[in-house]
C-alpha atoms as a PDB file:
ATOM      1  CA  UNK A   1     129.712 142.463  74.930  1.00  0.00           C
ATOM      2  CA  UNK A   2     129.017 144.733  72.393  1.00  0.00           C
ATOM      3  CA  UNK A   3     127.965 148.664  72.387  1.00  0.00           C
ATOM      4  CA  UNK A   4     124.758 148.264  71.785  1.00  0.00           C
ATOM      5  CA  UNK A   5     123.911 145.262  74.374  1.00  0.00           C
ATOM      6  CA  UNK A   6     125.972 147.502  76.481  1.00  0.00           C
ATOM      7  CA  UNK A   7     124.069 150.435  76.150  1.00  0.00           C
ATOM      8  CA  UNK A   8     120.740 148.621  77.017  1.00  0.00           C
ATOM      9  CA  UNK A   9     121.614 147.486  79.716  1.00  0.00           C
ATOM     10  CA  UNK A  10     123.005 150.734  81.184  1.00  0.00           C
ATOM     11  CA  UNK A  11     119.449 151.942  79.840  1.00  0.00           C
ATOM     12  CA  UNK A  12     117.632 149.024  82.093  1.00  0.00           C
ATOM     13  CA  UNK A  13     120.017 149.848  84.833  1.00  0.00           C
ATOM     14  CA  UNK A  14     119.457 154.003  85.584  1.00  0.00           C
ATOM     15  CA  UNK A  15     115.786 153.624  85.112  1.00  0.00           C
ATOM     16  CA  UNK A  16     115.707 151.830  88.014  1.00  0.00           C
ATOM     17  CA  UNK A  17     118.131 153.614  89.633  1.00  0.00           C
ATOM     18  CA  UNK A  18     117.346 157.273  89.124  1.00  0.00           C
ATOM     19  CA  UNK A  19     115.089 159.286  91.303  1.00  0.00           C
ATOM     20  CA  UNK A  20     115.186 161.554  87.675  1.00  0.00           C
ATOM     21  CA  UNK A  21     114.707 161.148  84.712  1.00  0.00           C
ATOM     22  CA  UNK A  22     116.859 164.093  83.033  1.00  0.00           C
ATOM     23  CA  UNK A  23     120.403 164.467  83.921  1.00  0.00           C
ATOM     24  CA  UNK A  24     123.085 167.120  82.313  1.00  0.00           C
ATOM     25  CA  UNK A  25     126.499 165.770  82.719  1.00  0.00           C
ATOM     26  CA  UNK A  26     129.895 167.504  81.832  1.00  0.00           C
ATOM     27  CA  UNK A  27     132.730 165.378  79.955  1.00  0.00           C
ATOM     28  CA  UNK A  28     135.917 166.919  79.597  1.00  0.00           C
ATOM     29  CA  UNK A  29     134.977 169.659  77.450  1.00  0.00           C
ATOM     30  CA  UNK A  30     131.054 168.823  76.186  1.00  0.00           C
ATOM     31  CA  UNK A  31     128.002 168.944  78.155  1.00  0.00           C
ATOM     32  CA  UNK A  32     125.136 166.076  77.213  1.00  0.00           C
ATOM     33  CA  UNK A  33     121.682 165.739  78.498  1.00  0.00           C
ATOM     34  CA  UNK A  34     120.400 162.427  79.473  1.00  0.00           C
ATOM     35  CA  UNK A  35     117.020 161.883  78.900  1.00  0.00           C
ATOM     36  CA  UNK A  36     115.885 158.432  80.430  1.00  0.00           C
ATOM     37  CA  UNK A  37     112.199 158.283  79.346  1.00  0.00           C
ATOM     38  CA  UNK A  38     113.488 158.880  75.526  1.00  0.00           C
ATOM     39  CA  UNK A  39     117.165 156.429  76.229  1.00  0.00           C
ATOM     40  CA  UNK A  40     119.162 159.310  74.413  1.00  0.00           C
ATOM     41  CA  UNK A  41     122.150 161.099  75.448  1.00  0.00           C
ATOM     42  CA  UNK A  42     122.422 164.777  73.650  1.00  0.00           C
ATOM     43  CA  UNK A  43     125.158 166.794  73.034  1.00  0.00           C
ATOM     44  CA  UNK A  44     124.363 170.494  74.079  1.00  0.00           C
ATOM     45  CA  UNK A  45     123.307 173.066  72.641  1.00  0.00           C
ATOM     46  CA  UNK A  46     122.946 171.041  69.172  1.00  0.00           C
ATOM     47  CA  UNK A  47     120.715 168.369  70.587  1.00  0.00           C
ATOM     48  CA  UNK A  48     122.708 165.694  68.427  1.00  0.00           C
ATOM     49  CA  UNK A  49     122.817 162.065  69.682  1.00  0.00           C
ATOM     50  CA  UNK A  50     126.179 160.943  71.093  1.00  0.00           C
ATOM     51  CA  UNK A  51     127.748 158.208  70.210  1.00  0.00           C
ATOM     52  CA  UNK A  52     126.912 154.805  71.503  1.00  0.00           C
ATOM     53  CA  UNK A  53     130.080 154.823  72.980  1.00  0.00           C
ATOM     54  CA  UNK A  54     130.326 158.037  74.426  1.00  0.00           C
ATOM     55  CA  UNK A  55     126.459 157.305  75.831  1.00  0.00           C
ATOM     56  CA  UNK A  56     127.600 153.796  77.596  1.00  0.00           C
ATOM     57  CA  UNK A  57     130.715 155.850  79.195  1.00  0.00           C
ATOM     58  CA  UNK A  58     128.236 158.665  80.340  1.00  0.00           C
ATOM     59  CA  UNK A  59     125.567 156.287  81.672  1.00  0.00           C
ATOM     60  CA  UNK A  60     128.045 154.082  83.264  1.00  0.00           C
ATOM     61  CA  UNK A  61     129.442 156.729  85.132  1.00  0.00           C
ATOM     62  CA  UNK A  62     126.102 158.095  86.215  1.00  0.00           C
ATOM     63  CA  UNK A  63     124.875 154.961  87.091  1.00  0.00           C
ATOM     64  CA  UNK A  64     127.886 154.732  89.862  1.00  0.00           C
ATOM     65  CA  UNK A  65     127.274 158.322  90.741  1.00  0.00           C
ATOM     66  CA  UNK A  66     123.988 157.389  91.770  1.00  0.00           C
ATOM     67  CA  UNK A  67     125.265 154.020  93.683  1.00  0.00           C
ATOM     68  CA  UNK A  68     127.987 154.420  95.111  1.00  0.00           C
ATOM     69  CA  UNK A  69     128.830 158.426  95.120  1.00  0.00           C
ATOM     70  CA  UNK A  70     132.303 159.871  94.403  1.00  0.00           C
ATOM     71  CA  UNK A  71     134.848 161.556  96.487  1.00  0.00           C
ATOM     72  CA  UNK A  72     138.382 161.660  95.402  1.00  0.00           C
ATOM     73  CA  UNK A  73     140.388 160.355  98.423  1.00  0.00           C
ATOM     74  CA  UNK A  74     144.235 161.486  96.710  1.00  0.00           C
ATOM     75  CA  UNK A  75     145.257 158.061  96.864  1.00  0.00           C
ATOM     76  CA  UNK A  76     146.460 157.798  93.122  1.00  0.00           C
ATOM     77  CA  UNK A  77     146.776 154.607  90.803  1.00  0.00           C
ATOM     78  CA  UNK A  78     147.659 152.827  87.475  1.00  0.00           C
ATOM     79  CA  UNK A  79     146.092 150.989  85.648  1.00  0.00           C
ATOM     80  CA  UNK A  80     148.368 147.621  87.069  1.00  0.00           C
ATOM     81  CA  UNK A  81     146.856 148.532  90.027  1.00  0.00           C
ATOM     82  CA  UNK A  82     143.211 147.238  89.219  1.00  0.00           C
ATOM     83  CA  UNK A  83     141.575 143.726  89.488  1.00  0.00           C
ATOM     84  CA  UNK A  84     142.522 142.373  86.737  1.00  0.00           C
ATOM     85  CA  UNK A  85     144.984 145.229  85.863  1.00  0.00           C
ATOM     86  CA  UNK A  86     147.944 143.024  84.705  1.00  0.00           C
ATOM     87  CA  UNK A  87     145.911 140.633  82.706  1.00  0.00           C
ATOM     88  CA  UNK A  88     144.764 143.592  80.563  1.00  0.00           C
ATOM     89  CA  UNK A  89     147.322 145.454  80.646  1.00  0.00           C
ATOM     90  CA  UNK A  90     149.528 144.633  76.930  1.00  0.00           C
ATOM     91  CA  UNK A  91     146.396 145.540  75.300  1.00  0.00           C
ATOM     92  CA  UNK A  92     145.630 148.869  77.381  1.00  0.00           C
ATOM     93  CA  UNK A  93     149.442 149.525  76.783  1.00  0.00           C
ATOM     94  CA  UNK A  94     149.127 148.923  72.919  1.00  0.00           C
ATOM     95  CA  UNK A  95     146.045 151.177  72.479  1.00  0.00           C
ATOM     96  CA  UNK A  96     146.383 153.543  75.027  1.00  0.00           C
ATOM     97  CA  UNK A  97     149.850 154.402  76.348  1.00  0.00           C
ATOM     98  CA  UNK A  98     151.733 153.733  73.135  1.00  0.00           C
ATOM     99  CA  UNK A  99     150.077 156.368  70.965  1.00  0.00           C
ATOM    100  CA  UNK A 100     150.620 158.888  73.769  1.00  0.00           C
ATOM    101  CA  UNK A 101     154.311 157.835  73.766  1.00  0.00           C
ATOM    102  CA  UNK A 102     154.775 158.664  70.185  1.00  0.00           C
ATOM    103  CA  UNK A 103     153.567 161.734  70.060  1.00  0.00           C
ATOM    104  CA  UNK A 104     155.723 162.458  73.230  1.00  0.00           C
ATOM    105  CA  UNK A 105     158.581 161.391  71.697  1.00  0.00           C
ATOM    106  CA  UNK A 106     157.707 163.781  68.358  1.00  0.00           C
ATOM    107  CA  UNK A 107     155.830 166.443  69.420  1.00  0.00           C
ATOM    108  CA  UNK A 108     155.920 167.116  73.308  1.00  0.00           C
ATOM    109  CA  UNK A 109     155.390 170.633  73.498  1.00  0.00           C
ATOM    110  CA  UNK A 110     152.216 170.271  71.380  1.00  0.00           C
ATOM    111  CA  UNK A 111     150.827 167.320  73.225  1.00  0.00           C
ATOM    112  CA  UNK A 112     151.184 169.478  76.501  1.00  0.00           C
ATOM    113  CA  UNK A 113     149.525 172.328  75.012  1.00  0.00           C
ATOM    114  CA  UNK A 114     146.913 170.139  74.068  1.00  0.00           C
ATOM    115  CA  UNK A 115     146.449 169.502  77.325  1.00  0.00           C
ATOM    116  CA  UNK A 116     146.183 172.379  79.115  1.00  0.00           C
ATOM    117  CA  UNK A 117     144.903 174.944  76.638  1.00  0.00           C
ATOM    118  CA  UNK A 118     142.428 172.710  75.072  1.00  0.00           C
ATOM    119  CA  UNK A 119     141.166 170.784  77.651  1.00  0.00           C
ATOM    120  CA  UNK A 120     141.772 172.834  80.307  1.00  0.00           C
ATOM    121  CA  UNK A 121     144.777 170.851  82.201  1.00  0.00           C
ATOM    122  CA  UNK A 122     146.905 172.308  84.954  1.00  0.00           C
ATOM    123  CA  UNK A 123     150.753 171.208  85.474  1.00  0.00           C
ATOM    124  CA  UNK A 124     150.772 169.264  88.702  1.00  0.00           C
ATOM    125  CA  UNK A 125     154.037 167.423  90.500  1.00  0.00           C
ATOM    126  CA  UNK A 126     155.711 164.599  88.635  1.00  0.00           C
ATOM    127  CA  UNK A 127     157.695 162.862  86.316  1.00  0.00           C
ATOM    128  CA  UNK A 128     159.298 165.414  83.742  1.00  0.00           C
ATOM    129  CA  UNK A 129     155.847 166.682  83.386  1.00  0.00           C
ATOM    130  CA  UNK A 130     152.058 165.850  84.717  1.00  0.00           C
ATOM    131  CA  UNK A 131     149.118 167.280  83.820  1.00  0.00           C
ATOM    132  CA  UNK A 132     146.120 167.223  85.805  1.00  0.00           C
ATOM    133  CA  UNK A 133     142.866 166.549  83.602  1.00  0.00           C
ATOM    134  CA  UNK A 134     138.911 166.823  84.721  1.00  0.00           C
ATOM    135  CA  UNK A 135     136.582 164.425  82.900  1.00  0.00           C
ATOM    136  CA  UNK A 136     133.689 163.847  84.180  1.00  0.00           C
ATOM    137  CA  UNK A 137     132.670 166.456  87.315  1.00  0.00           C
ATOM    138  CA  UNK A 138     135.018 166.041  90.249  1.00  0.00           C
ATOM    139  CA  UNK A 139     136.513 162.895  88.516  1.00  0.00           C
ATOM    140  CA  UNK A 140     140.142 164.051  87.645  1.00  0.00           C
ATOM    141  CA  UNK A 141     142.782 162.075  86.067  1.00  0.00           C
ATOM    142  CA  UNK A 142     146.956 162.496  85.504  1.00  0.00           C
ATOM    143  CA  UNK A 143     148.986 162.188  82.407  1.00  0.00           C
ATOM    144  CA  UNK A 144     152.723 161.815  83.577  1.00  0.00           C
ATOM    145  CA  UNK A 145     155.521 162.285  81.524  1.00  0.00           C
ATOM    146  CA  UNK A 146     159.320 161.427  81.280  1.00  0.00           C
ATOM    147  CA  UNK A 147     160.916 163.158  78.389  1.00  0.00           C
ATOM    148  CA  UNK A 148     163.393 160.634  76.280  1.00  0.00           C
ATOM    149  CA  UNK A 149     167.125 161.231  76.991  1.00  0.00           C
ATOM    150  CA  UNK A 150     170.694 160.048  75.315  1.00  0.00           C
ATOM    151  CA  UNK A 151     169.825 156.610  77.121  1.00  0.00           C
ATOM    152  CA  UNK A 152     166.448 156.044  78.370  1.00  0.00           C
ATOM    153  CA  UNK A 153     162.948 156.567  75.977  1.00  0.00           C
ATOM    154  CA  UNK A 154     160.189 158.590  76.678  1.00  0.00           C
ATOM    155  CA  UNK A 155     157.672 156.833  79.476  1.00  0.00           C
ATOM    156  CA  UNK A 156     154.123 157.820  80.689  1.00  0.00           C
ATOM    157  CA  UNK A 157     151.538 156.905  82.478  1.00  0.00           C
ATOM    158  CA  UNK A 158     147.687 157.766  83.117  1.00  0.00           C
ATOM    159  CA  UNK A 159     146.918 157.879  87.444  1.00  0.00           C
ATOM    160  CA  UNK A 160     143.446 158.191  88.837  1.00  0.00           C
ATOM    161  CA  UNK A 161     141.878 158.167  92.261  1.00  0.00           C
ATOM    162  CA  UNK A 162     141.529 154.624  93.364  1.00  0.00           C
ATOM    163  CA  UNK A 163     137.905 155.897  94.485  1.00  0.00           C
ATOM    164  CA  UNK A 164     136.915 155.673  90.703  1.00  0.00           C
ATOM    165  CA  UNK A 165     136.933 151.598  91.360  1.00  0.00           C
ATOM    166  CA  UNK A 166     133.423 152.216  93.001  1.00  0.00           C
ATOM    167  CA  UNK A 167     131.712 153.768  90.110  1.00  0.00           C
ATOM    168  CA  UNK A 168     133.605 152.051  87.198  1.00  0.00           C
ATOM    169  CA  UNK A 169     134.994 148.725  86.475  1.00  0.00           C
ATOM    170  CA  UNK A 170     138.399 147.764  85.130  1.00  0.00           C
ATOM    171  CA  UNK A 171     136.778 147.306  81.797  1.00  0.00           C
ATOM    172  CA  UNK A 172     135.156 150.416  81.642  1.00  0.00           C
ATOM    173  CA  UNK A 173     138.184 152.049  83.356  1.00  0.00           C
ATOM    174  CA  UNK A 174     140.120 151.041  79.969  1.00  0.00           C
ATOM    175  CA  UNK A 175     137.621 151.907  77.760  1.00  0.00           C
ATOM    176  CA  UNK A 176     137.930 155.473  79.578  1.00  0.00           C
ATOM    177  CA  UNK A 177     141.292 156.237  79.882  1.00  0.00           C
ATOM    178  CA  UNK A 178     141.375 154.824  76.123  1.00  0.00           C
ATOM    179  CA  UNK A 179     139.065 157.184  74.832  1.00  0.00           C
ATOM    180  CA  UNK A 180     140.903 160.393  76.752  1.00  0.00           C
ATOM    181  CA  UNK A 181     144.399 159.516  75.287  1.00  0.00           C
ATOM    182  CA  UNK A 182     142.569 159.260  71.592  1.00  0.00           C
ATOM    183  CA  UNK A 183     141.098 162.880  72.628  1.00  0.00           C
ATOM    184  CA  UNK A 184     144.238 164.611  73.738  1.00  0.00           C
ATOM    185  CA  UNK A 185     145.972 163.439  70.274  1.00  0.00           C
ATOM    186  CA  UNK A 186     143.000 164.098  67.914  1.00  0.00           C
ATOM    187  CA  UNK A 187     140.702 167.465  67.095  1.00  0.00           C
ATOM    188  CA  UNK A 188     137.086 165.237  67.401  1.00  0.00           C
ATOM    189  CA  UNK A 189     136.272 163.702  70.625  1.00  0.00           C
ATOM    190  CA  UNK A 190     133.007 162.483  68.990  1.00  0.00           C
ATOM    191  CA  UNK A 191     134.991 160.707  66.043  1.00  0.00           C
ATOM    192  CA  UNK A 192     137.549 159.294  68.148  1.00  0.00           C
ATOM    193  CA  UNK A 193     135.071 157.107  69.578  1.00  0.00           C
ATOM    194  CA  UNK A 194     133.932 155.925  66.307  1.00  0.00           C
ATOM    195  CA  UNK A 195     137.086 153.857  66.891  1.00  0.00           C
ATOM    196  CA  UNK A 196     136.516 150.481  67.765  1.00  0.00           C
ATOM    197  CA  UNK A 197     136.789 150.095  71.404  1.00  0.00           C
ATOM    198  CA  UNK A 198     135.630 147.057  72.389  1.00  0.00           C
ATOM    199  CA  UNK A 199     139.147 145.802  69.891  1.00  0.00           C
ATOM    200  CA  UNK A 200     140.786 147.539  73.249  1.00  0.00           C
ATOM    201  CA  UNK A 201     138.772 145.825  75.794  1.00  0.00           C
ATOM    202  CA  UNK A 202     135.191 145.284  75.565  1.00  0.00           C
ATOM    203  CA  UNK A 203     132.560 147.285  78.291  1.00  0.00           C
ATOM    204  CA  UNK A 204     130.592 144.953  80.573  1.00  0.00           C
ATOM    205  CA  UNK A 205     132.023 141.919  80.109  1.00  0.00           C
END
């Protein structure tokens, strides 16, 4: 399924699910205002459109807020873990953990720092190093890091709450956790998703 059939139907979908029909929602760093009546998602305080891709995460994510709720239970996962996890997973390896990799193997310090200072991380236990990330509100994610040695390469991994099942599929989980990785190693959050995602795994399929 493509972005834009994507997008429509997450339009169809929170009009006739939202008592509202303006919503402001945080994402990582950037706040955007929903406006149903108008199907636009702005970034604030420039009032420029996001993204089609950005707009499908946002909506998608509201859209399971307004379902099914969210409450972090601490029970943490990988991506293997989901439905469908395994089948997916060389793909969501290729495009998401491998680029993180590589800049953990050349430039760790600056990849933390990126992290924490930029987006606000905090160190948390585990692995060599893990850094605890907030995305959307309340929705917080974990980058985990082993540092390469004499015999063993640099490994990491992205864990979530398994309560983020209920408001997002596997698809969309991808699509997520591919977009934060391409944040954390670029300067534009808005041009990283001019990537194209749906080569990674398509939304709403």
């Amino acid at each position: 399924m493509t972005y834009e059939i994507a997008l429509n139907k997450a339009w169809d979908e929170i009009a006739a699910l939202a008592p509202s029909q303006e919503y402001t929602v945080k994402f990582l760093t950037d706040i955007y205002e929903v406006k149903i009546n108008d199907k636009i998602v702005l970034m604030k305080p420039s009032d420029v459109p996001a993204s089609e891709e950005i707009s499908v995460l946002i909506l998608r994510y509201l859209i399971g807020i307004l379902k099914h709720g969210y409450i972090q239970k601490g029970e943490w996962i990988s991506f293997k873990e989901l439905k469908g996890g395994p089948s997916y997973y060389p793909a969501y390896q290729k495009n998401t953990i491998k680029p993180i990799l590589k800049s953990l193997k050349e430039n760790p310090d600056s990849l933390i720092k990126n992290l924490t200072e930029r987006f606000g991380g905090k160190l948390v236990e585990g692995g060599d190093v893990s850094v605890e990330l907030v995305t959307f509100p309340d929705v917080r994610v974990r980058f985990v890091f082993w540092f390469a040695d004499k015999e063993l390469p640099p490994e990491a991994t992205i864990l979530f709450d398994r309560e983020l099942t209920k408001i997002f599929t596997t698809e969309e989980i991808a699509a997520l956790m591919f977009f934060l990785a391409m944040a954390v190693l670029d300067n534009s959050s808005e041009r990283v998703l001019k990537l194209n995602l749906t080569s990674t795994i398509e939304i709403g399929s």
